[in-house]
PDB file of N, CA and C in Angstrom:
ATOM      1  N   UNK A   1      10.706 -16.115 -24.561  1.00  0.00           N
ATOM      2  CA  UNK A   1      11.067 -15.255 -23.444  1.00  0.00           C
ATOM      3  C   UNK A   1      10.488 -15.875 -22.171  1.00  0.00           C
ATOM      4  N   UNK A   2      11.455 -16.148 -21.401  1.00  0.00           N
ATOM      5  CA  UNK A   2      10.609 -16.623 -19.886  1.00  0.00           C
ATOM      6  C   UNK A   2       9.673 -15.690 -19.332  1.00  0.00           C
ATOM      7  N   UNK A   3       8.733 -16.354 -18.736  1.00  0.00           N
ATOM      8  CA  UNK A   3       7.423 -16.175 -17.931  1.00  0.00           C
ATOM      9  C   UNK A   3       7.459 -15.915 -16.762  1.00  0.00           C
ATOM     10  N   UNK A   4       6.891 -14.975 -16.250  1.00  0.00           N
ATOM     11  CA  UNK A   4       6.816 -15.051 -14.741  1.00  0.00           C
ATOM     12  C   UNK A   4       5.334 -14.132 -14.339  1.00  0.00           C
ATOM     13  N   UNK A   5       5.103 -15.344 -13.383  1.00  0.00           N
ATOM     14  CA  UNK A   5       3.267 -14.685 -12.595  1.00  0.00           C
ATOM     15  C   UNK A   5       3.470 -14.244 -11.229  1.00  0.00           C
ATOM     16  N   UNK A   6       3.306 -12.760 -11.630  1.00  0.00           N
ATOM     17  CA  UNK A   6       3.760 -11.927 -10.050  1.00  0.00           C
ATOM     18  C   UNK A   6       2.099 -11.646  -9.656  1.00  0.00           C
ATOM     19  N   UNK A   7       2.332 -12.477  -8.262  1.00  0.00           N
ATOM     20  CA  UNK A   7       1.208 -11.984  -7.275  1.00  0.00           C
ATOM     21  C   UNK A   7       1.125 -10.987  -6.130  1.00  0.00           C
ATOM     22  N   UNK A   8      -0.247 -10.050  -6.501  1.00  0.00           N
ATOM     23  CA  UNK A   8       0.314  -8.562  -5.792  1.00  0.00           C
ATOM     24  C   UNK A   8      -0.772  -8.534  -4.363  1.00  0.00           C
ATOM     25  N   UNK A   9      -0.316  -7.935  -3.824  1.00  0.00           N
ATOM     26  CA  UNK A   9      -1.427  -7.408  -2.445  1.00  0.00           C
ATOM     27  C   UNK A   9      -1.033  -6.121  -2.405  1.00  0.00           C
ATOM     28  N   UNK A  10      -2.215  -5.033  -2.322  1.00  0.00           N
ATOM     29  CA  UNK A  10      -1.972  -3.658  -2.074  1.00  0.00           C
ATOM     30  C   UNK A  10      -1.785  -3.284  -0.665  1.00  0.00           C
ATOM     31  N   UNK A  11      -1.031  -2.598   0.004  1.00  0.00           N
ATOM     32  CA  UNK A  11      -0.976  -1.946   0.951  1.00  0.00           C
ATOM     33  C   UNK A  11      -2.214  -0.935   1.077  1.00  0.00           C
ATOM     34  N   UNK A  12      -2.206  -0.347   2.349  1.00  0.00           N
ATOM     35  CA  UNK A  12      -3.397   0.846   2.668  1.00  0.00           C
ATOM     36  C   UNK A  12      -3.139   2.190   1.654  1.00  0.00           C
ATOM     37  N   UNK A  13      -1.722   2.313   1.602  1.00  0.00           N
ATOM     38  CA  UNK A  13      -1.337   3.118   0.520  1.00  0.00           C
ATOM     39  C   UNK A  13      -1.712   2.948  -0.685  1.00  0.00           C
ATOM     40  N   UNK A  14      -1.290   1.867  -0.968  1.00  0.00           N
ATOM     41  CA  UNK A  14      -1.249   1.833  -2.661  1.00  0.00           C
ATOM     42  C   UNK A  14      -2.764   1.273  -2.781  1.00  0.00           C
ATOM     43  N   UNK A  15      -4.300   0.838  -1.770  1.00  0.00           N
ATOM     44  CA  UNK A  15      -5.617   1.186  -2.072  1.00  0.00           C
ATOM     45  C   UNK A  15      -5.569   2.296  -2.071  1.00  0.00           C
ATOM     46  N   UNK A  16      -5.492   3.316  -1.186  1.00  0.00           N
ATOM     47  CA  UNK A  16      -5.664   4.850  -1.654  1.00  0.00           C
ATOM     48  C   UNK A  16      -5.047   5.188  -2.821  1.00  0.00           C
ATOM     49  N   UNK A  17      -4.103   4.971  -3.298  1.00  0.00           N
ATOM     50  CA  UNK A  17      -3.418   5.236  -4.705  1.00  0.00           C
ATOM     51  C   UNK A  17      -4.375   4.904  -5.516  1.00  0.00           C
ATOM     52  N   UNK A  18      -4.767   3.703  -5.908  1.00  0.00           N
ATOM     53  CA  UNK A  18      -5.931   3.305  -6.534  1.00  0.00           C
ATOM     54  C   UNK A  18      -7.223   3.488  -6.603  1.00  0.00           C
ATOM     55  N   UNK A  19      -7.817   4.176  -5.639  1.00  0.00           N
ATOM     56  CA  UNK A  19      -9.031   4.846  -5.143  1.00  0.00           C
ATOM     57  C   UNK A  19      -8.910   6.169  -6.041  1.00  0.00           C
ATOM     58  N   UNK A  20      -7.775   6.894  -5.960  1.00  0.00           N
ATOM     59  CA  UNK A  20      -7.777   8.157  -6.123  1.00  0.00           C
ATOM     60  C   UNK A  20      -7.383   8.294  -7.907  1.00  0.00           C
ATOM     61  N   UNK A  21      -6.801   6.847  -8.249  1.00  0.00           N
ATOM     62  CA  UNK A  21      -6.185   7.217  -9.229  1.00  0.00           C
ATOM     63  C   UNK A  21      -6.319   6.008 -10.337  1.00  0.00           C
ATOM     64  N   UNK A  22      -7.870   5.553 -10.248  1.00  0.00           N
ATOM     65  CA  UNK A  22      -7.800   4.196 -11.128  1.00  0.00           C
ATOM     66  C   UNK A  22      -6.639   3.793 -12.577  1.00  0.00           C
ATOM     67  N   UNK A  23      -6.397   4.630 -12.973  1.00  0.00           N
ATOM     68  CA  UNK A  23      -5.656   4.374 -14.339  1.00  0.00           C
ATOM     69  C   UNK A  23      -4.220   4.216 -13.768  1.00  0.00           C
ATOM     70  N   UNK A  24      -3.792   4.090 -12.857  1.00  0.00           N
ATOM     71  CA  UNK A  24      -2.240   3.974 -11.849  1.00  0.00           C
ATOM     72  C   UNK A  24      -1.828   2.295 -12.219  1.00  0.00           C
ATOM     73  N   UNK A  25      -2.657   1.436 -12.600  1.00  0.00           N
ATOM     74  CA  UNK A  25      -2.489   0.135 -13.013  1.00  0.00           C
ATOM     75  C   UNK A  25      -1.643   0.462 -14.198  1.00  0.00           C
ATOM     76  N   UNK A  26      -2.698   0.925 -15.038  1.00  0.00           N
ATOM     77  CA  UNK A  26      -2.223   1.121 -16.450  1.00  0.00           C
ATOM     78  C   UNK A  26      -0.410   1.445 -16.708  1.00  0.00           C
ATOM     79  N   UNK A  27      -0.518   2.549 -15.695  1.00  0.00           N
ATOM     80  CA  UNK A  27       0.600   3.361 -15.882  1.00  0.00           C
ATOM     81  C   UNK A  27       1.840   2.792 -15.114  1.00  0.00           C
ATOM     82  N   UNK A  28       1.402   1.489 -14.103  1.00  0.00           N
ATOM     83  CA  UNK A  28       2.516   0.733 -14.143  1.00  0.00           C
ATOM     84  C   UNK A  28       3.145  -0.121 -14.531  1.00  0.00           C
ATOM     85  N   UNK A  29       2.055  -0.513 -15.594  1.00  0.00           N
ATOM     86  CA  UNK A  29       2.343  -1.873 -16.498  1.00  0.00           C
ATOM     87  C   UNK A  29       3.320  -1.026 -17.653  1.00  0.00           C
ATOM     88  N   UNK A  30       2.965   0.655 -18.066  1.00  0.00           N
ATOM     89  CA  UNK A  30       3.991   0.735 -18.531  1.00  0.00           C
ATOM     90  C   UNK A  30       5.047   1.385 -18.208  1.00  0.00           C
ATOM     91  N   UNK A  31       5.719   1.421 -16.785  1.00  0.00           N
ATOM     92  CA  UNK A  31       6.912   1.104 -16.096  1.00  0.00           C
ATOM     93  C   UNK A  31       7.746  -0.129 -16.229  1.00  0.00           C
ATOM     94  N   UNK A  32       6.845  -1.338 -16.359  1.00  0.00           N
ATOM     95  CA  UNK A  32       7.784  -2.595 -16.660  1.00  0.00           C
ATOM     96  C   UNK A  32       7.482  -2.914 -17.574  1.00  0.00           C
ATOM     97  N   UNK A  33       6.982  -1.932 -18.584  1.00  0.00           N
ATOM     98  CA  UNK A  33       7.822  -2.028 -19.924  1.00  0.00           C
ATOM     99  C   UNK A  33       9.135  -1.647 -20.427  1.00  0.00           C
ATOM    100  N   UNK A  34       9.202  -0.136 -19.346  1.00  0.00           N
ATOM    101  CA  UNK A  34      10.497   0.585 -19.528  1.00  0.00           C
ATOM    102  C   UNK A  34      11.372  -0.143 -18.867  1.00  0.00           C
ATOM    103  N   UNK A  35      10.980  -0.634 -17.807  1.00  0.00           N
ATOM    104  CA  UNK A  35      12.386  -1.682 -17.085  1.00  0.00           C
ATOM    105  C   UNK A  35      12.594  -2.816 -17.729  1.00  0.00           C
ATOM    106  N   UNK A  36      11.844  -3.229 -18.952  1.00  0.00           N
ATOM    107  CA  UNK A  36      12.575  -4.452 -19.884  1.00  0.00           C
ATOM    108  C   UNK A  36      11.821  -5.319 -19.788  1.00  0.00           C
ATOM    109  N   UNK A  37      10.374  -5.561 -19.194  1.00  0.00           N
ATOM    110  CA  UNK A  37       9.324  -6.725 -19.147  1.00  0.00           C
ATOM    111  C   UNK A  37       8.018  -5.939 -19.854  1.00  0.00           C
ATOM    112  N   UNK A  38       7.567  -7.023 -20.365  1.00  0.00           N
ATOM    113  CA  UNK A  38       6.213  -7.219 -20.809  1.00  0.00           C
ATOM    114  C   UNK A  38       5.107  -7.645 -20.197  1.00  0.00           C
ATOM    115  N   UNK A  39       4.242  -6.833 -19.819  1.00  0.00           N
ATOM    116  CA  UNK A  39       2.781  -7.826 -19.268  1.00  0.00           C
ATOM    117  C   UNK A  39       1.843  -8.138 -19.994  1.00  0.00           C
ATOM    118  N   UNK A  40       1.761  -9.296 -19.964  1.00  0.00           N
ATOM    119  CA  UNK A  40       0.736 -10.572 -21.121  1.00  0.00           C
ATOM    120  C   UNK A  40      -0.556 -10.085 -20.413  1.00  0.00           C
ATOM    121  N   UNK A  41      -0.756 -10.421 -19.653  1.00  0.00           N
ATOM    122  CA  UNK A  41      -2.200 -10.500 -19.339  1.00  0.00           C
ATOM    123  C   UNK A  41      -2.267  -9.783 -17.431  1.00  0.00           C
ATOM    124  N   UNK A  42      -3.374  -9.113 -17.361  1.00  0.00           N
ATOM    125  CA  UNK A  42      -3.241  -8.822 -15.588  1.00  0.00           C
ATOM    126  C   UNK A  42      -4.849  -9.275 -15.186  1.00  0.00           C
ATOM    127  N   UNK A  43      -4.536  -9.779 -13.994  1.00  0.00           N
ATOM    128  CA  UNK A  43      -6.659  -9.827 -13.456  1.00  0.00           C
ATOM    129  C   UNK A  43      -6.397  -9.385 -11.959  1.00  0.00           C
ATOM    130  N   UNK A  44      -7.578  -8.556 -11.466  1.00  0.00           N
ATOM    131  CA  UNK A  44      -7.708  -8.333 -10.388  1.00  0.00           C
ATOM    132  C   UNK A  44      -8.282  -9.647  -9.856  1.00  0.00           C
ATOM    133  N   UNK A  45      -8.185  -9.960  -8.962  1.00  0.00           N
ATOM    134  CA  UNK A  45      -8.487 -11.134  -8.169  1.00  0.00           C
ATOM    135  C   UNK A  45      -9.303 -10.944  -6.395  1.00  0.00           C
ATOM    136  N   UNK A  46      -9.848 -11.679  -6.315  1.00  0.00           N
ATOM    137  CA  UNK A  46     -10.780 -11.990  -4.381  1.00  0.00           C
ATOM    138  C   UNK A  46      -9.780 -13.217  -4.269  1.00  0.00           C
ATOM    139  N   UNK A  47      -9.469 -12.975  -2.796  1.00  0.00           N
ATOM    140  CA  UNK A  47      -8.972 -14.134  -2.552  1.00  0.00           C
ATOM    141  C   UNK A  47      -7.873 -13.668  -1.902  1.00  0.00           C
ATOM    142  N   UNK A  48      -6.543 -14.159  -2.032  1.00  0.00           N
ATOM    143  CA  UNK A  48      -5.528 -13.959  -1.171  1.00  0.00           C
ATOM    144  C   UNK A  48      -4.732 -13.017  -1.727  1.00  0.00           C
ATOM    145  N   UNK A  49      -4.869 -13.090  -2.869  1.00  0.00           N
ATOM    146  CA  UNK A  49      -4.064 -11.453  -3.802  1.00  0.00           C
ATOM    147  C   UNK A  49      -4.940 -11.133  -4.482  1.00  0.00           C
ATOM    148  N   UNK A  50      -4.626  -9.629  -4.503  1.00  0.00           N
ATOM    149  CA  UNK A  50      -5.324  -8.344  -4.942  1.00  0.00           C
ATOM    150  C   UNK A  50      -4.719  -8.605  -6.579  1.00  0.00           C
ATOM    151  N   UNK A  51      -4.002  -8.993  -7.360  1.00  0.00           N
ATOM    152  CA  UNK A  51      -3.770  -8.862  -8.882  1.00  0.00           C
ATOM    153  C   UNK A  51      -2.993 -10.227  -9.174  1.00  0.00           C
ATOM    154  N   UNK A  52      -2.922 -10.208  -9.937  1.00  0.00           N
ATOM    155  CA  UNK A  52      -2.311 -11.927 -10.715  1.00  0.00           C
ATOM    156  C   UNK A  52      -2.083 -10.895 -11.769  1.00  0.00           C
ATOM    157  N   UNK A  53      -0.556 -11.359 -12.393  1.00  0.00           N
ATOM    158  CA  UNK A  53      -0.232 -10.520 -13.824  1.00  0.00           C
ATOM    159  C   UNK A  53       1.082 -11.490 -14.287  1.00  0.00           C
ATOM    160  N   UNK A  54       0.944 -11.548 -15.315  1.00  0.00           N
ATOM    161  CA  UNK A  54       1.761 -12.828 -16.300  1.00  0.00           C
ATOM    162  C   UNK A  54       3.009 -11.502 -17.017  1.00  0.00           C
ATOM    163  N   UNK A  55       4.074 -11.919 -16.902  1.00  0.00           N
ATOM    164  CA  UNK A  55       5.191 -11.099 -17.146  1.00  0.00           C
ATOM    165  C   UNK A  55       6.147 -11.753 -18.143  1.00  0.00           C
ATOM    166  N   UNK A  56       6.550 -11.173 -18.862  1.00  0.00           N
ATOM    167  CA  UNK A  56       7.890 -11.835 -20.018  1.00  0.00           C
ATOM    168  C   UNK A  56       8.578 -11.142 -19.597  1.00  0.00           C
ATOM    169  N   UNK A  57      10.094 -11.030 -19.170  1.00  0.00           N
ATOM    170  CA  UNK A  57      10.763 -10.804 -18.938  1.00  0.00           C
ATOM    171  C   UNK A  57      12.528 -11.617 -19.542  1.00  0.00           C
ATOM    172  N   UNK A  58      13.311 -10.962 -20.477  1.00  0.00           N
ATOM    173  CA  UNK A  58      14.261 -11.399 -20.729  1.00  0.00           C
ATOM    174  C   UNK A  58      15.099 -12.243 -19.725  1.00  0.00           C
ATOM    175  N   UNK A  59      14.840 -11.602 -18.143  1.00  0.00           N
ATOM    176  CA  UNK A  59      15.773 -12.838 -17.806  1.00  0.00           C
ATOM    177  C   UNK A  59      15.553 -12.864 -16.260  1.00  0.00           C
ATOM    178  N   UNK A  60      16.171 -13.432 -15.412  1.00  0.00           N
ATOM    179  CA  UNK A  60      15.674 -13.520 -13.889  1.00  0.00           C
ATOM    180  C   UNK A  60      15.917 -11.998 -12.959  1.00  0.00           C
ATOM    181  N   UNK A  61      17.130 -11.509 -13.597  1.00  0.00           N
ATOM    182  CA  UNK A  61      17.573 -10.444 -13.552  1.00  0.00           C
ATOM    183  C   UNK A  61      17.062  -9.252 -13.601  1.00  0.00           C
ATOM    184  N   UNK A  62      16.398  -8.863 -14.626  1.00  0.00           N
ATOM    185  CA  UNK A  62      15.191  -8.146 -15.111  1.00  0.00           C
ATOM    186  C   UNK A  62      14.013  -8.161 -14.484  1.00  0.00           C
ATOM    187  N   UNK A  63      13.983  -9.472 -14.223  1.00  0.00           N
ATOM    188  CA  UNK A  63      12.031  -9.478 -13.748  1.00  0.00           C
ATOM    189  C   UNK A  63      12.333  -9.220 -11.698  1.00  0.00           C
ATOM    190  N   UNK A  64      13.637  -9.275 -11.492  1.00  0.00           N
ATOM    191  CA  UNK A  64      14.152  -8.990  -9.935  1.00  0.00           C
ATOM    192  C   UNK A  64      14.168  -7.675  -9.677  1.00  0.00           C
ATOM    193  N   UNK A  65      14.546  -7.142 -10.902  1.00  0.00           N
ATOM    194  CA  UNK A  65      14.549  -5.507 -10.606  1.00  0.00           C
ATOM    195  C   UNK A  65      13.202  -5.112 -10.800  1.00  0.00           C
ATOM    196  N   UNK A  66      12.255  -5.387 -11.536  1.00  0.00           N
ATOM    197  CA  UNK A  66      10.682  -5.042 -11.653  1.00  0.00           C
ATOM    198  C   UNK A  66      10.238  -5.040 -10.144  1.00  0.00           C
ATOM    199  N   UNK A  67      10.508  -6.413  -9.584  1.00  0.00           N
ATOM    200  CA  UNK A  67      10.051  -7.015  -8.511  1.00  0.00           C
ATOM    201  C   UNK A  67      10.694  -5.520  -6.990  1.00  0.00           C
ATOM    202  N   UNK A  68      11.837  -5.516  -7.204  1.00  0.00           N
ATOM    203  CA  UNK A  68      12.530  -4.436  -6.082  1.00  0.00           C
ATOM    204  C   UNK A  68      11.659  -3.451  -6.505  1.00  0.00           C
ATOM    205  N   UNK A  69      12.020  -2.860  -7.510  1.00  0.00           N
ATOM    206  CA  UNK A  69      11.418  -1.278  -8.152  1.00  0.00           C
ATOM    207  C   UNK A  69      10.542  -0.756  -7.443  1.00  0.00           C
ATOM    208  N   UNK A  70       8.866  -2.271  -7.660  1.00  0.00           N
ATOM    209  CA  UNK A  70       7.715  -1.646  -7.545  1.00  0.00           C
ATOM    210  C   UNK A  70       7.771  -1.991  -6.180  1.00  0.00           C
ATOM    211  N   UNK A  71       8.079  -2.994  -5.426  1.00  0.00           N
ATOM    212  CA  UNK A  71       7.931  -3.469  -4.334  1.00  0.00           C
ATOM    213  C   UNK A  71       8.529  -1.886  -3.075  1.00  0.00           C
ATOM    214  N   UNK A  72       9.508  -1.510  -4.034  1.00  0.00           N
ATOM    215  CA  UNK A  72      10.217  -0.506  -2.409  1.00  0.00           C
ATOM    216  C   UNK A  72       9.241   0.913  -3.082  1.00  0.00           C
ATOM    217  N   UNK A  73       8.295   0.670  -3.664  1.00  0.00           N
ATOM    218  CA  UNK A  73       7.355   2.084  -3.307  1.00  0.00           C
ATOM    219  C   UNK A  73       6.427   2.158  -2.488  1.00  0.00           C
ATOM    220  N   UNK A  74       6.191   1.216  -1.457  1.00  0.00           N
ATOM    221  CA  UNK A  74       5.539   0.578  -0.602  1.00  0.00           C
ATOM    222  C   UNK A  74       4.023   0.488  -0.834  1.00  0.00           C
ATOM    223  N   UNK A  75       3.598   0.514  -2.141  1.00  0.00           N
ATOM    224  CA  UNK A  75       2.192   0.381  -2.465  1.00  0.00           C
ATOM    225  C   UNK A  75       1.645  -0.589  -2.514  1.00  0.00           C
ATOM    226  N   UNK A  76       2.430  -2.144  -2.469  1.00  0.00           N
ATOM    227  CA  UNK A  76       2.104  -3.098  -3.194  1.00  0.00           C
ATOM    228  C   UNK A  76       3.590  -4.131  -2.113  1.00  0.00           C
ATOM    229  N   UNK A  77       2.959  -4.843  -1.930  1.00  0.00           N
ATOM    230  CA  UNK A  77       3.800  -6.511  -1.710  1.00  0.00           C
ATOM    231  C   UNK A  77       3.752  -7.083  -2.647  1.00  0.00           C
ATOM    232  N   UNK A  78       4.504  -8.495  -3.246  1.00  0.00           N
ATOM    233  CA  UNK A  78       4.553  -9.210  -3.963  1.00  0.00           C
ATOM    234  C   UNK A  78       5.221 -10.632  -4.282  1.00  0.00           C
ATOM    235  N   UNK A  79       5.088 -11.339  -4.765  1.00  0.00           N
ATOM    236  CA  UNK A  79       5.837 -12.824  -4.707  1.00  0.00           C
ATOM    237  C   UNK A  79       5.619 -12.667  -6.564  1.00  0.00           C
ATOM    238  N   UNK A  80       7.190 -13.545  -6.475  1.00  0.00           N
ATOM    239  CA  UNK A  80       6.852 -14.030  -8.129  1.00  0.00           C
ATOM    240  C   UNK A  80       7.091 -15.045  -8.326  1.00  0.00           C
ATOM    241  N   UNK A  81       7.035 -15.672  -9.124  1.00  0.00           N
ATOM    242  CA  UNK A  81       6.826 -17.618  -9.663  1.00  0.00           C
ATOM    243  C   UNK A  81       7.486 -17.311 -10.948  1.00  0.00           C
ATOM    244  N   UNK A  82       8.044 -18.129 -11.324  1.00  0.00           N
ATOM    245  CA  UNK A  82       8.872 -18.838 -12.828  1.00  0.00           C
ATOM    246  C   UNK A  82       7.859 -19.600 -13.274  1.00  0.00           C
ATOM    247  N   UNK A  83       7.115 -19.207 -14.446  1.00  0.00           N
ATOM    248  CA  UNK A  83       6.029 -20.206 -15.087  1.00  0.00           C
ATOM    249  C   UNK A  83       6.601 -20.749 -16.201  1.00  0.00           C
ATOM    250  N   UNK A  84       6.421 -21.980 -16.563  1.00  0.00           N
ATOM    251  CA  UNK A  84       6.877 -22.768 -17.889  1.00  0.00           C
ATOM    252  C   UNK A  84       5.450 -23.580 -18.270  1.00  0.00           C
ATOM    253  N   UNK A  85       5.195 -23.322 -19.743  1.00  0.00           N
ATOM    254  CA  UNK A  85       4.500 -24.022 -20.508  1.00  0.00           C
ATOM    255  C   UNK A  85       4.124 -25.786 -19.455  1.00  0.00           C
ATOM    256  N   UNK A  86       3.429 -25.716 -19.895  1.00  0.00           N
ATOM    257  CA  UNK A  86       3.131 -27.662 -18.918  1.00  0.00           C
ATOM    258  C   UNK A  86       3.285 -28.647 -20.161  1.00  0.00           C
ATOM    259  N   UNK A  87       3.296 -28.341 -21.698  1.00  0.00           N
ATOM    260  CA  UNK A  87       4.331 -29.161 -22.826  1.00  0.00           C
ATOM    261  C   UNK A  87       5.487 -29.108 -22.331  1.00  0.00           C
ATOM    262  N   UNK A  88       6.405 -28.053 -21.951  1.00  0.00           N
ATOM    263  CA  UNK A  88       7.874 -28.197 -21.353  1.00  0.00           C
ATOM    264  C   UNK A  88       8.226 -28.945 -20.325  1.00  0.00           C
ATOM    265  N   UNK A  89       7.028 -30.157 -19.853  1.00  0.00           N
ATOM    266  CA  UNK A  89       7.635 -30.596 -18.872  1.00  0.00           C
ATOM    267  C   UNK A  89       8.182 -32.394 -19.201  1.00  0.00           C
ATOM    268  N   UNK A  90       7.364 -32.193 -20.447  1.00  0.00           N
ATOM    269  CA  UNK A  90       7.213 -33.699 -21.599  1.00  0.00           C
ATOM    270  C   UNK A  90       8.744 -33.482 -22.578  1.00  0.00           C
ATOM    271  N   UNK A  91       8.769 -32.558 -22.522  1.00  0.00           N
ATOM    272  CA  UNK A  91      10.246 -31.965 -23.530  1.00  0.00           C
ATOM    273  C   UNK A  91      11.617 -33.231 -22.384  1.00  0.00           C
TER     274      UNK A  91
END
């Protein structure tokens, strides 16, 4: 299943969301389960983004609508990357 590492920054909103409501992570990882992706692994991060989270997603399609979904609740910005194995590049 293709990979994808979506990098998040919270808005002022979606820190207060999180302030008020620590387990709101949880409960969106399983939102993009229901929209058809899997999250492998998530880390909060210092630095230039607020979360790093590794996504399976059946297809580009899928992981675009994750990406709109969470993005137009205005809690959260985001960029995503297409990750491939670094053996797949010797293939």
């Amino acid at each position: 299943m293709p990979t994808y590492l979506m990098l998040t920054n919270l808005t002022a909103e979606g820190l207060r969301t999180l302030k008020n409501n620590p387990g709101r992570v949880t409960e969106v990882n399983k939102e993009v389960e229901q929209m058809g992706g899997k999250v492998v692994t998530q880390y909060a991060t210092l630095g230039e983004y607020d979360f790093v989270t590794v996504i399976e997603a059946p297809d580009e399609r899928t992981m675009a609508k994750i990406s709109v979904e969470l993005g137009s609740r205005g809690t959260m910005t985001s960029r995503t990357l297409t990750a491939m194995p670094v053996s797949d590049l010797s293939a």
